[in-house]
N, C-alpha and C. Protein backbone atom coordinates (compact mmCIF):
# COMPACT_ATOMS: atom_id res chain seq x y z
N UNK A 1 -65.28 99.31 56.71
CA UNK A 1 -65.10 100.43 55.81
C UNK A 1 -63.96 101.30 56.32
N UNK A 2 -62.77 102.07 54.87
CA UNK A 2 -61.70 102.51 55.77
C UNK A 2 -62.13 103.82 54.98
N UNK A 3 -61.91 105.13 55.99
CA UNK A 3 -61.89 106.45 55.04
C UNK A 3 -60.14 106.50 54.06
N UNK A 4 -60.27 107.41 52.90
CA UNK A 4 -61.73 108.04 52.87
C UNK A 4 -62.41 107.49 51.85
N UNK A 5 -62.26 106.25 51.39
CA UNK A 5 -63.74 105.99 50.36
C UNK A 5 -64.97 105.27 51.13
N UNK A 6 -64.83 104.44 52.22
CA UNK A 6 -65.63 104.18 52.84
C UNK A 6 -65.41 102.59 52.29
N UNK A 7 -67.19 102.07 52.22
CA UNK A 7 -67.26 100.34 51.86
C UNK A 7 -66.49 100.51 49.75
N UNK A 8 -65.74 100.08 49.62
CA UNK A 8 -65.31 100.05 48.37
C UNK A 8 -65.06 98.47 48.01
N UNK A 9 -66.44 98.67 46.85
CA UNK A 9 -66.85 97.03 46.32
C UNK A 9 -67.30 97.18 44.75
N UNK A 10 -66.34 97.53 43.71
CA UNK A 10 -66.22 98.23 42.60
C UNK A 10 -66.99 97.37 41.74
N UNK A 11 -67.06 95.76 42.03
CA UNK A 11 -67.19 94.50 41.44
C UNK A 11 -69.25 94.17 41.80
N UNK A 12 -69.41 94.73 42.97
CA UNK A 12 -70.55 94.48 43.58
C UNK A 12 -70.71 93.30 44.19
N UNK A 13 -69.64 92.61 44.31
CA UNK A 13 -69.69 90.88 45.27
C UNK A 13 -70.53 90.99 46.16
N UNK A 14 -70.47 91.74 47.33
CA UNK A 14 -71.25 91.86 48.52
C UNK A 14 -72.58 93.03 48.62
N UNK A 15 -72.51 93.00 47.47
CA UNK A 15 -73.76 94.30 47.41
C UNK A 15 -75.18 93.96 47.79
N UNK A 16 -75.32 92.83 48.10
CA UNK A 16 -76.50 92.12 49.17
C UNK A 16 -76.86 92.62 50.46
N UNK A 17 -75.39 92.96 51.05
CA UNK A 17 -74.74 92.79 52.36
C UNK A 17 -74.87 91.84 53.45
N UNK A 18 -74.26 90.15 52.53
CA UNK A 18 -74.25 89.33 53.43
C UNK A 18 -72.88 89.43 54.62
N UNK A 19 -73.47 89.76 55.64
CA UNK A 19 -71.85 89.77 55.97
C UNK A 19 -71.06 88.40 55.97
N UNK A 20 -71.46 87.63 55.63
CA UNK A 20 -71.09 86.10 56.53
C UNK A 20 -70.05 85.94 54.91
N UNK A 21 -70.57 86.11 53.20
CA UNK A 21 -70.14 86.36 52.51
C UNK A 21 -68.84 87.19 52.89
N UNK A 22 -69.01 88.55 53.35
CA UNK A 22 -67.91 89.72 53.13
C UNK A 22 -67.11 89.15 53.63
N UNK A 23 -67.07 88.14 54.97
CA UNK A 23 -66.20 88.10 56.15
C UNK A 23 -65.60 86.61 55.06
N UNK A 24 -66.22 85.49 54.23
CA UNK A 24 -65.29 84.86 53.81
C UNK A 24 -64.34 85.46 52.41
N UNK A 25 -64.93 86.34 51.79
CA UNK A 25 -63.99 87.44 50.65
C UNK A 25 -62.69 87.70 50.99
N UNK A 26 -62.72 88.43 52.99
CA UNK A 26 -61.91 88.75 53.18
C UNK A 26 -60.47 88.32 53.85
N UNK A 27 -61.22 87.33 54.15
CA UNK A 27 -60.30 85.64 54.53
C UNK A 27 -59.37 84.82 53.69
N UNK A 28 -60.34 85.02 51.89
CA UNK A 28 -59.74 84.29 51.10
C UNK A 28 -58.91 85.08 50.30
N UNK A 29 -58.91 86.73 50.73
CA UNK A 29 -58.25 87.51 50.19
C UNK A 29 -56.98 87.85 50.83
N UNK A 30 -56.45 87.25 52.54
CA UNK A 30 -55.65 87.55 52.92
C UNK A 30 -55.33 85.64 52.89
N UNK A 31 -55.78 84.75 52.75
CA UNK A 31 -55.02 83.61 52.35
C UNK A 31 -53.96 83.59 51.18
N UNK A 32 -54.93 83.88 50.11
CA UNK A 32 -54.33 84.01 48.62
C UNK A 32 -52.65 85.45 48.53
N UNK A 33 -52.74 86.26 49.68
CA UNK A 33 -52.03 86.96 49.76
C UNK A 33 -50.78 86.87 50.22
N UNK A 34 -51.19 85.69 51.35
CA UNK A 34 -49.76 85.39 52.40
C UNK A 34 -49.41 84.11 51.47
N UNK A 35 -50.19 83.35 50.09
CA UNK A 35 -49.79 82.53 49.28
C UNK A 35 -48.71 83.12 48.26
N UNK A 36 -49.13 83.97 48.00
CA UNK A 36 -48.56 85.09 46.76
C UNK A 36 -46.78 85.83 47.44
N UNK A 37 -46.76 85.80 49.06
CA UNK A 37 -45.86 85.98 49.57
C UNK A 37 -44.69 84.73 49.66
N UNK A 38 -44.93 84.02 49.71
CA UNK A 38 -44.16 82.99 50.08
C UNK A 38 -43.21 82.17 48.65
N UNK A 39 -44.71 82.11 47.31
CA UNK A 39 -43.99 82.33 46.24
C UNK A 39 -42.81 83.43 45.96
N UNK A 40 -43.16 84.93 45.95
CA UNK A 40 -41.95 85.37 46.05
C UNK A 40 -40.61 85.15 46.53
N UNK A 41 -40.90 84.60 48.00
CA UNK A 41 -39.60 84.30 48.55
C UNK A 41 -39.05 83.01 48.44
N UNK A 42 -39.66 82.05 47.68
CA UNK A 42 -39.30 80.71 47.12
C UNK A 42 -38.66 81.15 45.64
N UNK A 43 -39.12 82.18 44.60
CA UNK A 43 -38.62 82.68 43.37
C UNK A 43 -37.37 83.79 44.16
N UNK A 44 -37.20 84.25 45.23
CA UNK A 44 -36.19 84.66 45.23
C UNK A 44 -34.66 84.08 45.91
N UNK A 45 -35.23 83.00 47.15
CA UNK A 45 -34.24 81.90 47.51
C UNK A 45 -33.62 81.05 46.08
N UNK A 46 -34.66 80.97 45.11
CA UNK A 46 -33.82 80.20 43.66
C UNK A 46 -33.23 81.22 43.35
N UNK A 47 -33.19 82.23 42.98
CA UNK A 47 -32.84 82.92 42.13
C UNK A 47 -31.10 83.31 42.81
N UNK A 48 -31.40 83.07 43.94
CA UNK A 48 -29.92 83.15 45.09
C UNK A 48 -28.81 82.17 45.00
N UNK A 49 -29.52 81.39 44.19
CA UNK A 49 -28.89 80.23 43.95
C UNK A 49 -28.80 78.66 44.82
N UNK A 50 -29.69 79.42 45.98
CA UNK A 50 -29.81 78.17 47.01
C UNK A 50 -30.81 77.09 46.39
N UNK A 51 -30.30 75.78 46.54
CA UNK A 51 -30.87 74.49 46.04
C UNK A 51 -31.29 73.45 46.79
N UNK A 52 -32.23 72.51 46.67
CA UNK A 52 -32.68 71.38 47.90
C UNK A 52 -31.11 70.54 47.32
N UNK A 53 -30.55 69.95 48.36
CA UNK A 53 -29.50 68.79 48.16
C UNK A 53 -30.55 67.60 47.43
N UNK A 54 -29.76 66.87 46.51
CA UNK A 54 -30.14 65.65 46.30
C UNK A 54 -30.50 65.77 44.42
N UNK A 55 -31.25 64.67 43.89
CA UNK A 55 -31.92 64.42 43.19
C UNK A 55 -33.26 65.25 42.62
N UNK A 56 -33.46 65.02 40.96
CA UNK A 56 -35.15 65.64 41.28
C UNK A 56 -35.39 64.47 40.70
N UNK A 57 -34.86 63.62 40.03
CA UNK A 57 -35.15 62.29 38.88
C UNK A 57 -34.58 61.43 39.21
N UNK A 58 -35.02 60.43 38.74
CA UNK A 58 -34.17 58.93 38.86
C UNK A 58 -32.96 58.51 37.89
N UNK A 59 -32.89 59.60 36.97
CA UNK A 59 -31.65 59.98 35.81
C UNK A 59 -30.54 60.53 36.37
N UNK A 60 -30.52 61.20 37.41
CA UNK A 60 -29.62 62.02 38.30
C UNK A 60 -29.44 62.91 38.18
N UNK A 61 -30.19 63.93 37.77
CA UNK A 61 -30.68 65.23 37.31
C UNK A 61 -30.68 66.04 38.41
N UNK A 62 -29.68 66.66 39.24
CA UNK A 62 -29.81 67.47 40.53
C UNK A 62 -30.57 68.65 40.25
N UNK A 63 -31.24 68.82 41.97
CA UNK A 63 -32.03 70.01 41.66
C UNK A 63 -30.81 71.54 41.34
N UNK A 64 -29.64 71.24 41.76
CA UNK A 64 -28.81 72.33 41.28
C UNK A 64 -28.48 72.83 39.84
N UNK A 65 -29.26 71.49 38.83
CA UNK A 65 -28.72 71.69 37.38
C UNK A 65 -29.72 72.32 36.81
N UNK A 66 -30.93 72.00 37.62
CA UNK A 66 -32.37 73.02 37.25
C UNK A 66 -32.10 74.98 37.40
N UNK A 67 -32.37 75.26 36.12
CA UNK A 67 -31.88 77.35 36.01
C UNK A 67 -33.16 77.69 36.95
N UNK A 68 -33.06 78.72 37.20
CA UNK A 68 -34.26 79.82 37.85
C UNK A 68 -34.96 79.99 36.80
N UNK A 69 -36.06 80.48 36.68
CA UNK A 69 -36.77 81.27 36.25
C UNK A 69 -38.08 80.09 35.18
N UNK A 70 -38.46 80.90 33.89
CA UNK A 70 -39.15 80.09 32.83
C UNK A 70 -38.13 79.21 32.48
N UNK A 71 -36.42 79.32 32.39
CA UNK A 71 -35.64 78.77 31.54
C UNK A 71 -36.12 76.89 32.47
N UNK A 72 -36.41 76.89 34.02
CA UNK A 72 -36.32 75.57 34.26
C UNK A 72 -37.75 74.38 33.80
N UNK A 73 -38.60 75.28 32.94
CA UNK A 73 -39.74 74.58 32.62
C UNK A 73 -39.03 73.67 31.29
N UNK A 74 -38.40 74.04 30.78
CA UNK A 74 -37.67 72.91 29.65
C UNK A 74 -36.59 72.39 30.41
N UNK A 75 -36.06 72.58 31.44
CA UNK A 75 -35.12 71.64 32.16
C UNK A 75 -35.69 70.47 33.23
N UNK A 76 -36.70 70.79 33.53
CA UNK A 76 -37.50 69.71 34.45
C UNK A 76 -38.12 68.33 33.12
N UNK A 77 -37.25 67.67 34.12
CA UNK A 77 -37.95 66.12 33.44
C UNK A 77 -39.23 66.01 33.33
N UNK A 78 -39.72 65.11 32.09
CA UNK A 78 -41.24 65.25 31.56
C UNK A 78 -41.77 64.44 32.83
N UNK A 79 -41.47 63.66 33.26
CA UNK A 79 -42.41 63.31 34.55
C UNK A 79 -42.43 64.06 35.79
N UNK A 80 -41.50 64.99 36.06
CA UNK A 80 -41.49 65.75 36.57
C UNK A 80 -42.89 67.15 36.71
N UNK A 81 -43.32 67.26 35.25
CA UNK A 81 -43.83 68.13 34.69
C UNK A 81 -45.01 67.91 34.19
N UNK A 82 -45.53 66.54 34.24
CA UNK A 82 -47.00 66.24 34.26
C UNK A 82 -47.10 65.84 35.94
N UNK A 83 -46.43 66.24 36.68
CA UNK A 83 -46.71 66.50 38.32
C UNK A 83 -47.28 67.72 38.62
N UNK A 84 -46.78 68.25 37.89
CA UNK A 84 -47.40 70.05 37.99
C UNK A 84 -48.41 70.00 37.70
């Protein structure tokens, strides 16, 4: 608990008070976080324009011809895109 609200559990997840629960909440809440970080800095290395060398297809479709953003979901090859 941090002041000043104290235990703040708006949702009631842990309102049991398992701790063994609280302690995995708060595990999967700083996993999902340092996940959410790394996306950013993968959406912002593209957006820099930096690219993997090589291929993404067997058409010869470089990963440099792929745009940033939503625009590369219609530029990624359809087999590409039932990989996702």
């Amino acid at each position: 608990a941090q002041p000043p609200l104290g235990f703040f559990d708006p949702l009631g997840l842990v309102a049991d008070g398992n701790e063994s629960n609280f302690d995995r909440l708060r595990y999967v809440e700083i996993k999902h976080g340092r996940i959410a970080m790394l996306a950013v800095v993968g959406y912002l290395i593209t957006e820099a324009g930096i690219r993997l060398p090589g291929n993404i297809a067997i058409d010869g479709t470089k990963f440099a011809d792929i745009p940033s953003g939503f625009a590369a979901v219609s530029a990624v090859p359809g087999a590409g895109l039932l990989q996702l």
